[in-house]
Protein backbone atom coordinates (compact mmCIF):
# COMPACT_ATOMS: atom_id res chain seq x y z
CA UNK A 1 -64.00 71.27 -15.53
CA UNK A 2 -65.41 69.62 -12.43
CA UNK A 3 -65.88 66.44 -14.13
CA UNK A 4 -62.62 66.11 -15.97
CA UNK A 5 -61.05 66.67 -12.12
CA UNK A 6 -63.13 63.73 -10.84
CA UNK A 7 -62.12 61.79 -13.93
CA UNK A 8 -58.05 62.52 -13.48
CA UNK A 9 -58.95 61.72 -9.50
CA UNK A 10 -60.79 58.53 -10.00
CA UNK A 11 -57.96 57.33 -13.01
CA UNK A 12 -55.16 58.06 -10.55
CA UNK A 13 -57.02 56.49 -7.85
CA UNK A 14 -57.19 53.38 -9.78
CA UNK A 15 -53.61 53.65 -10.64
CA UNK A 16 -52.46 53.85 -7.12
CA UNK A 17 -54.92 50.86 -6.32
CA UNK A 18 -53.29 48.59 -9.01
CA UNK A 19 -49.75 49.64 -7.90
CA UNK A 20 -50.35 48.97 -4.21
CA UNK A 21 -51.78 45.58 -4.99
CA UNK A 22 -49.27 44.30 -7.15
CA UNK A 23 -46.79 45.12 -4.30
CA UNK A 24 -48.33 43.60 -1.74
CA UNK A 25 -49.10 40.73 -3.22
CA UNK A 26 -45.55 40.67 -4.65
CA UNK A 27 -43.53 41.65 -1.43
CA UNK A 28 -46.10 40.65 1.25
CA UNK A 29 -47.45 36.90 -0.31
CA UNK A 30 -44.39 35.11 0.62
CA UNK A 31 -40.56 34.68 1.21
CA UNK A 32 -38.79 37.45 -1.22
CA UNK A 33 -35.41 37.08 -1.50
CA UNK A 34 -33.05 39.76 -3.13
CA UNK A 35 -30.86 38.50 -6.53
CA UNK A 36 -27.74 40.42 -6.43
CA UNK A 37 -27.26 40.06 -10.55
CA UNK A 38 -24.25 41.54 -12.82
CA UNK A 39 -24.59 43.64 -15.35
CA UNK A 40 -23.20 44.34 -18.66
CA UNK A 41 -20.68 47.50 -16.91
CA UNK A 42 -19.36 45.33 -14.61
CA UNK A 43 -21.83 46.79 -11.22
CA UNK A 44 -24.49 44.81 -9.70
CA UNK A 45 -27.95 45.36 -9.25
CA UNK A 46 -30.62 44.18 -6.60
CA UNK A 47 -33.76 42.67 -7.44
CA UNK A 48 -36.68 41.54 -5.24
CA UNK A 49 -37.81 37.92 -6.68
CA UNK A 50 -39.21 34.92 -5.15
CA UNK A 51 -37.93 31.48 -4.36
CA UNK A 52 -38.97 28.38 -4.39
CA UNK A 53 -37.45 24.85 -3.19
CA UNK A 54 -37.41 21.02 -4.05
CA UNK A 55 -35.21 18.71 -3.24
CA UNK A 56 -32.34 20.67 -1.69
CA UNK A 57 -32.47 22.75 -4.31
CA UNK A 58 -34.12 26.16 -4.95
CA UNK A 59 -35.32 28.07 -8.51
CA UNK A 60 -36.11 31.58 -9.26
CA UNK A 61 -37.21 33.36 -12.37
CA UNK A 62 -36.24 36.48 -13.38
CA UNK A 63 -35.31 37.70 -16.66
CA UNK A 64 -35.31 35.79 -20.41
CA UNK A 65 -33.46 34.48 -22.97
CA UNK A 66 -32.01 38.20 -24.05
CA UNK A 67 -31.03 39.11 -20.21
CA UNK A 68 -27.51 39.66 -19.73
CA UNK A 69 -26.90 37.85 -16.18
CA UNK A 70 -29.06 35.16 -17.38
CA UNK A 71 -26.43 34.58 -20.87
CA UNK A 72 -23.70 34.82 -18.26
CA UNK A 73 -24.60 31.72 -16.55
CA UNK A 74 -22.35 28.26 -17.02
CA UNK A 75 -22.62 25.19 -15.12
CA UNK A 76 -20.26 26.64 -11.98
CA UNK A 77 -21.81 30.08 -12.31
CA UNK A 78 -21.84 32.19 -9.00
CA UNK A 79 -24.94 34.75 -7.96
CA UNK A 80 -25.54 35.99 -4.57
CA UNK A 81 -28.77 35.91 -2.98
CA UNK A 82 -30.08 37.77 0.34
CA UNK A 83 -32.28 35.62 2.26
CA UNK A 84 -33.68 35.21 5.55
CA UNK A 85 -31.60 38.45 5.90
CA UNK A 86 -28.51 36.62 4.83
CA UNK A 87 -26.24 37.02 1.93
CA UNK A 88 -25.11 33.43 0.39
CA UNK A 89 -23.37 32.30 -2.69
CA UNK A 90 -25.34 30.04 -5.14
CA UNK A 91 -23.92 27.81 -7.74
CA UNK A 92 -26.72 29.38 -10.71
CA UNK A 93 -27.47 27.24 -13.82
CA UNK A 94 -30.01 28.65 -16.06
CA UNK A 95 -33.08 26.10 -16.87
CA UNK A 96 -35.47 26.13 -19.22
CA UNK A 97 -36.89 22.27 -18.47
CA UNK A 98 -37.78 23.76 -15.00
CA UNK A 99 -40.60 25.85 -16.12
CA UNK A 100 -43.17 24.00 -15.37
CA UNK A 101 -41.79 23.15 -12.09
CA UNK A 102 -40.94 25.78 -11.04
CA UNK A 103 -44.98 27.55 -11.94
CA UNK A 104 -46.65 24.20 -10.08
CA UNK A 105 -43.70 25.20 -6.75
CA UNK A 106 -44.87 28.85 -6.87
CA UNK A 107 -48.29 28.67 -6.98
CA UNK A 108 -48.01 26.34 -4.45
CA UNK A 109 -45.97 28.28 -2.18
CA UNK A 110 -47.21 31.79 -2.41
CA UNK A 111 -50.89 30.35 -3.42
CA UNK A 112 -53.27 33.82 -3.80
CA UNK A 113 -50.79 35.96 -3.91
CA UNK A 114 -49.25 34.30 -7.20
CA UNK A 115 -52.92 34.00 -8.55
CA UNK A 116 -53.45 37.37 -8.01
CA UNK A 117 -50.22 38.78 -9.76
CA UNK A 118 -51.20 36.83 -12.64
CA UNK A 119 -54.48 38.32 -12.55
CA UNK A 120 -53.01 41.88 -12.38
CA UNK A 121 -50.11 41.04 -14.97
CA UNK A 122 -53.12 39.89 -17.43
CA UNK A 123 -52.00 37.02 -17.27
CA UNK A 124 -48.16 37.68 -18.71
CA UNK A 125 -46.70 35.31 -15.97
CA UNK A 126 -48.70 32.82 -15.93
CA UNK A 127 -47.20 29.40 -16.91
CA UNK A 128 -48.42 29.31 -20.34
CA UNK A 129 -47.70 32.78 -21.33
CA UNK A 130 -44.12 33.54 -19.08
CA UNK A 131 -41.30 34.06 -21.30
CA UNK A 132 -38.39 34.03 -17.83
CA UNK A 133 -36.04 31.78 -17.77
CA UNK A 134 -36.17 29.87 -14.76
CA UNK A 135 -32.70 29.72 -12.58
CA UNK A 136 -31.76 26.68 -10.82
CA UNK A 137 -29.69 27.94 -7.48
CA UNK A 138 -27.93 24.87 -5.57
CA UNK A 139 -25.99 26.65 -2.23
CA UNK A 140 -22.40 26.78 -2.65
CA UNK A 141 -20.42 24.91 0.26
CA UNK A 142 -16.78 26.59 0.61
């Protein structure tokens, strides 16, 4: 009985070790902004992604061809983003021919953090293997 207790201990252990990682490295590597996205009843929903910018614009990934804010996106489509503890509007186009760009900006600009999510996520969002759709965000002047 003893060692089946040490086993459950040492398994959960782990489990709160790869947990605790992936978050830090998520929310502590780097600017994390929050995507305020629609959903298919109409509410929103918050989600903690990560940002990156060229040329006066800005990308982030999150979600894939089957998402339902991601389908909702035209050329004038509208999201909301908080950043730098600031909620702004964002003309959103989706855009697939940014992939690679966008992978090359983020591993640039969160550096081990990214390579260590990738690590963690065997892998599943690294460049070659990341199914997201990549969103292209240009700030909306009113």
């Amino acid at each position: 009985m003893r060692i089946f207790f040490k086993l459950v201990v040492i398994l959960v252990s782990i489990l709160i070790l790869y947990v605790g990682l992936i978050f830090s490295a998520s929310e502590l590597g780097g600017e994390v902004v929050t995507l305020i996205r629609p959903e298919p009843d109409g509410s929103t929903k918050e989600v903690r992604v990560w940002i990156v910018d060229a040329d006066e614009q800005s990308w982030i990934e999150h979600g894939h061809r089957d998402s339902y804010w991601i389908n909702q996106l035209t050329e004038k489509s509208e999201i909301s983003l908080a950043r730098k503890g600031k909620e702004e509007k964002y003309l959103a186009v989706s855009d697939v021919n940014s992939h690679d760009l966008y992978h090359q900006l983020r591993k640039e600009k969160y550096g081990i953090s990214s390579k260590i999510v990738d690590i963690l996520s065997s892998g599943q969002v690294e460049k070659d293997n990341c199914n997201g759709i990549p969103v292209k965000l240009r700030l909306k002047v009113e």
